[in-house]
C-alpha atoms as a PDB file:
ATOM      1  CA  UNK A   1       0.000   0.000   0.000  1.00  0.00           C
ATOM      2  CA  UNK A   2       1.534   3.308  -1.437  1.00  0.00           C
ATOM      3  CA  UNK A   3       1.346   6.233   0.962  1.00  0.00           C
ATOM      4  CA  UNK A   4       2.163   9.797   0.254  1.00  0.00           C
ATOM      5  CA  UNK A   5       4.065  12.042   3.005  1.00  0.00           C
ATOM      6  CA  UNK A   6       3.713  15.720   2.084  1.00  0.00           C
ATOM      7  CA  UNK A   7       6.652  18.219   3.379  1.00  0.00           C
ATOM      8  CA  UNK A   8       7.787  21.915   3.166  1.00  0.00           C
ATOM      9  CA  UNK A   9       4.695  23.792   4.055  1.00  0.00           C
ATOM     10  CA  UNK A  10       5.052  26.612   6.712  1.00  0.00           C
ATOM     11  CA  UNK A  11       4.448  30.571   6.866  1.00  0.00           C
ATOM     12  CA  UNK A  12       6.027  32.810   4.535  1.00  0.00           C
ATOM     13  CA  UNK A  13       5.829  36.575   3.646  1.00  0.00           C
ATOM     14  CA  UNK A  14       4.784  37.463   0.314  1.00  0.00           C
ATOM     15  CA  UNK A  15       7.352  37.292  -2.323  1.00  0.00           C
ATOM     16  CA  UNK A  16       8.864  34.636  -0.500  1.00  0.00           C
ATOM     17  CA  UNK A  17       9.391  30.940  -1.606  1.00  0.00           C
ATOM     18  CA  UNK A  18       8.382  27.312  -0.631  1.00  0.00           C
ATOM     19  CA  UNK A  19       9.453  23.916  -1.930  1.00  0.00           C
ATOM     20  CA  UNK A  20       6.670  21.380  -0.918  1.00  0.00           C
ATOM     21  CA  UNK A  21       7.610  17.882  -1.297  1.00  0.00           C
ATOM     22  CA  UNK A  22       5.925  14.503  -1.684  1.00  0.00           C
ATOM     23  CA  UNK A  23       7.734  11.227  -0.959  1.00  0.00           C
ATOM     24  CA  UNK A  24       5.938   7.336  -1.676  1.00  0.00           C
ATOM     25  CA  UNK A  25       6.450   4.841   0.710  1.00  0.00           C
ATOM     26  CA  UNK A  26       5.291   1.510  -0.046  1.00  0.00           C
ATOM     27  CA  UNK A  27       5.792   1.995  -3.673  1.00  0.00           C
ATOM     28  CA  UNK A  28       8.479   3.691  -6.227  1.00  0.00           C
ATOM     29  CA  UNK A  29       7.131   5.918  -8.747  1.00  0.00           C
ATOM     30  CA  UNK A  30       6.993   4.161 -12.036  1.00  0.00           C
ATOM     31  CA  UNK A  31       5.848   7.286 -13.909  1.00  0.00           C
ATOM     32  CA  UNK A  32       6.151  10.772 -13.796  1.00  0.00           C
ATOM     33  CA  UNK A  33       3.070  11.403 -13.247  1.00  0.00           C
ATOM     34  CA  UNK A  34       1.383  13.565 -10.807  1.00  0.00           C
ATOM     35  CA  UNK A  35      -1.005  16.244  -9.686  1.00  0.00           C
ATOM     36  CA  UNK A  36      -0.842  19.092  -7.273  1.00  0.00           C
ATOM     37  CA  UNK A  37      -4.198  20.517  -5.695  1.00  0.00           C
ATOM     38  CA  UNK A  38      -4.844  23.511  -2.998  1.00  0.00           C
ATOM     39  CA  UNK A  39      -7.536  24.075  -1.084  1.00  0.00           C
ATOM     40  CA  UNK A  40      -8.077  27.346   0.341  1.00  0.00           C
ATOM     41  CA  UNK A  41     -10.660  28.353   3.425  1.00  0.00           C
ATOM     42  CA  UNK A  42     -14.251  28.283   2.314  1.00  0.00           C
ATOM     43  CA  UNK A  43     -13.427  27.272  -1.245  1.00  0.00           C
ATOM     44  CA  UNK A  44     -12.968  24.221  -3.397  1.00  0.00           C
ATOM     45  CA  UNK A  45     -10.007  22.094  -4.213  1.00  0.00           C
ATOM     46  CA  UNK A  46      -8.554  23.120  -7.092  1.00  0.00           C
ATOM     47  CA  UNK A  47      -5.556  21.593  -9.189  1.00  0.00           C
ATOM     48  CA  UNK A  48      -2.422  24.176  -9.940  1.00  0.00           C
ATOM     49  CA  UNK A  49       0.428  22.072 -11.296  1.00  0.00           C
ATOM     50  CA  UNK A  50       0.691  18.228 -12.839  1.00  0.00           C
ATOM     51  CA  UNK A  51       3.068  16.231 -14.488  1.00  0.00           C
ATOM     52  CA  UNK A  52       0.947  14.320 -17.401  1.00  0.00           C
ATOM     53  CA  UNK A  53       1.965  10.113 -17.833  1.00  0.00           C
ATOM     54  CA  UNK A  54       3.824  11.357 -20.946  1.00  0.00           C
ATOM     55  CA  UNK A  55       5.980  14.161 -18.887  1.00  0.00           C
ATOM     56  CA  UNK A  56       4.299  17.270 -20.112  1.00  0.00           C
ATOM     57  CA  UNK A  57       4.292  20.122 -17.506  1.00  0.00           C
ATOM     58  CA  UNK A  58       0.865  22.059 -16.850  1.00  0.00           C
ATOM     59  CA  UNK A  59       0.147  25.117 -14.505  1.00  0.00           C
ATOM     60  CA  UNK A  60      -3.028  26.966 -13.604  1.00  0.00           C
ATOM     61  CA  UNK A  61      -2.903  30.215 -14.749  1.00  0.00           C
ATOM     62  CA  UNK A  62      -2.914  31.680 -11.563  1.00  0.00           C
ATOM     63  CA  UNK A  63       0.300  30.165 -10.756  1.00  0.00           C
ATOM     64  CA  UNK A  64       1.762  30.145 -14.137  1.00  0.00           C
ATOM     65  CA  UNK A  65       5.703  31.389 -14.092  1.00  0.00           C
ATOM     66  CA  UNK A  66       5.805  31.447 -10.612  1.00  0.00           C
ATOM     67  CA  UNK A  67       5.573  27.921  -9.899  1.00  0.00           C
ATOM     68  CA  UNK A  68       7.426  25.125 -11.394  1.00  0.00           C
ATOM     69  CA  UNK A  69       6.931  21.171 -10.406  1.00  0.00           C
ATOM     70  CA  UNK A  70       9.527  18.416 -10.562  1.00  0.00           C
ATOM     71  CA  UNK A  71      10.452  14.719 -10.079  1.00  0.00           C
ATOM     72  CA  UNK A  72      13.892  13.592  -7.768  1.00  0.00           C
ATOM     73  CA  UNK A  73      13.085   9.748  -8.479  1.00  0.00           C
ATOM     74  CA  UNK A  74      16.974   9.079  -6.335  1.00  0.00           C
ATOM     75  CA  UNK A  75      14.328  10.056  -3.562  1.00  0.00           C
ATOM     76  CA  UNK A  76      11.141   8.755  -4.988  1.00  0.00           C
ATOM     77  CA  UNK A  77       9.304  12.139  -4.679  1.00  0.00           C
ATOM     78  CA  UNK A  78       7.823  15.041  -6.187  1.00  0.00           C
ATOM     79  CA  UNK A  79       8.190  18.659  -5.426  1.00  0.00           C
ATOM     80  CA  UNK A  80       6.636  22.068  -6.197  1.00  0.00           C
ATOM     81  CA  UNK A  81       8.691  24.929  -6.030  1.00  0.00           C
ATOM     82  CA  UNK A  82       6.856  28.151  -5.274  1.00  0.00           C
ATOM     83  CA  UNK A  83       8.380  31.574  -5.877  1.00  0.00           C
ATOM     84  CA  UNK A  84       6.821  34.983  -6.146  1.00  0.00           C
ATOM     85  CA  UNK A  85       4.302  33.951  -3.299  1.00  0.00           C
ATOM     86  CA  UNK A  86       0.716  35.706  -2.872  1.00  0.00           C
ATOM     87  CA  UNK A  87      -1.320  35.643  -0.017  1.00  0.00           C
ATOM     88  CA  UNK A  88      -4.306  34.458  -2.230  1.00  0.00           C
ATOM     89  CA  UNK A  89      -1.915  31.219  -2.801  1.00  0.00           C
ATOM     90  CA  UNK A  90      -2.621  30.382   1.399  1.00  0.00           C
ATOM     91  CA  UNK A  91      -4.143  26.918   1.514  1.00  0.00           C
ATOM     92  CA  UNK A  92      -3.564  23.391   2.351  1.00  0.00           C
ATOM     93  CA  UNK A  93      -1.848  21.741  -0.724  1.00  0.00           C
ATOM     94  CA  UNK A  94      -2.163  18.324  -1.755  1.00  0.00           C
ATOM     95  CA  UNK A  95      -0.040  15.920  -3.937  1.00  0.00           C
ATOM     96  CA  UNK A  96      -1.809  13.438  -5.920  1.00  0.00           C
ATOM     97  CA  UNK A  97      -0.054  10.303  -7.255  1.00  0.00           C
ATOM     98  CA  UNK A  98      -0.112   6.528  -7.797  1.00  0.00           C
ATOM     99  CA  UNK A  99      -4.315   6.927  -7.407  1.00  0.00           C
ATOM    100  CA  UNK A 100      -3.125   8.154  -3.539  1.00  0.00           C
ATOM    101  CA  UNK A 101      -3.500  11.460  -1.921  1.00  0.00           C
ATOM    102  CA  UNK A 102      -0.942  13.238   0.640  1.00  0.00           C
ATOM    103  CA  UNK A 103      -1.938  14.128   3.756  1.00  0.00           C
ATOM    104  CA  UNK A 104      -1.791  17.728   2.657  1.00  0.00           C
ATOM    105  CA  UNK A 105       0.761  20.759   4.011  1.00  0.00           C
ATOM    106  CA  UNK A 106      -0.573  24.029   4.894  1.00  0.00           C
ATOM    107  CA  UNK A 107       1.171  27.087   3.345  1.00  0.00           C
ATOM    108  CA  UNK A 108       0.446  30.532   4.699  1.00  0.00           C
ATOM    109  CA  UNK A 109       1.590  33.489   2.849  1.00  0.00           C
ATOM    110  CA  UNK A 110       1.647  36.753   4.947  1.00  0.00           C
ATOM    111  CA  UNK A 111       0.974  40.222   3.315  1.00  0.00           C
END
């Protein structure tokens, strides 16, 4: 069973940067594949970055150029790097991979 640990959340000023990270246990990635999601208070989930099967790179457009996403299979994980951060970008963010979800990471993003 295939379990996703989420890491690198925490409370930044605007402007500042993140690097979220999501590590398999149980399982070693045998695609590139996956999705990030946030959720912010009061509103739905919504995807910002994935990794398609075929290793094409897609952003939301509110996160577009300030937010790239990445694989480090040496450590069988996933990151998101965040630059340029908004307080409008505070929410907990999720990983999505091998049909699993993280546990989620809050980021905070002080004006």
């Amino acid at each position: 069973q295939v379990q996703l640990v989420e890491s690198g959340g925490g409370l930044v000023q605007a402007g500042g940067s993140l690097r979220l990270s999501c590590r398999a246990s149980g399982r070693q990635f045998t695609t590139n594949a996956v999705a990030w999601y946030r959720q912010a208070p009061g509103k739905e989930r919504e995807e910002v970055a994935e990794i398609t099967h075929e290793g094409k790179k897609n952003y939301a457009d509110s996160i577009l150029g300030r937010f790239t996403n990445g694989t480090d299979n040496a450590r069988n994980s996933r990151w998101l790097q965040m630059n340029g951060l908004r307080p409008e970008d505070t929410g907990v963010y999720y990983c999505f991979a091998l049909l699993s979800w993280g546990q989620g990471t809050q980021v905070t993003v002080s004006s």
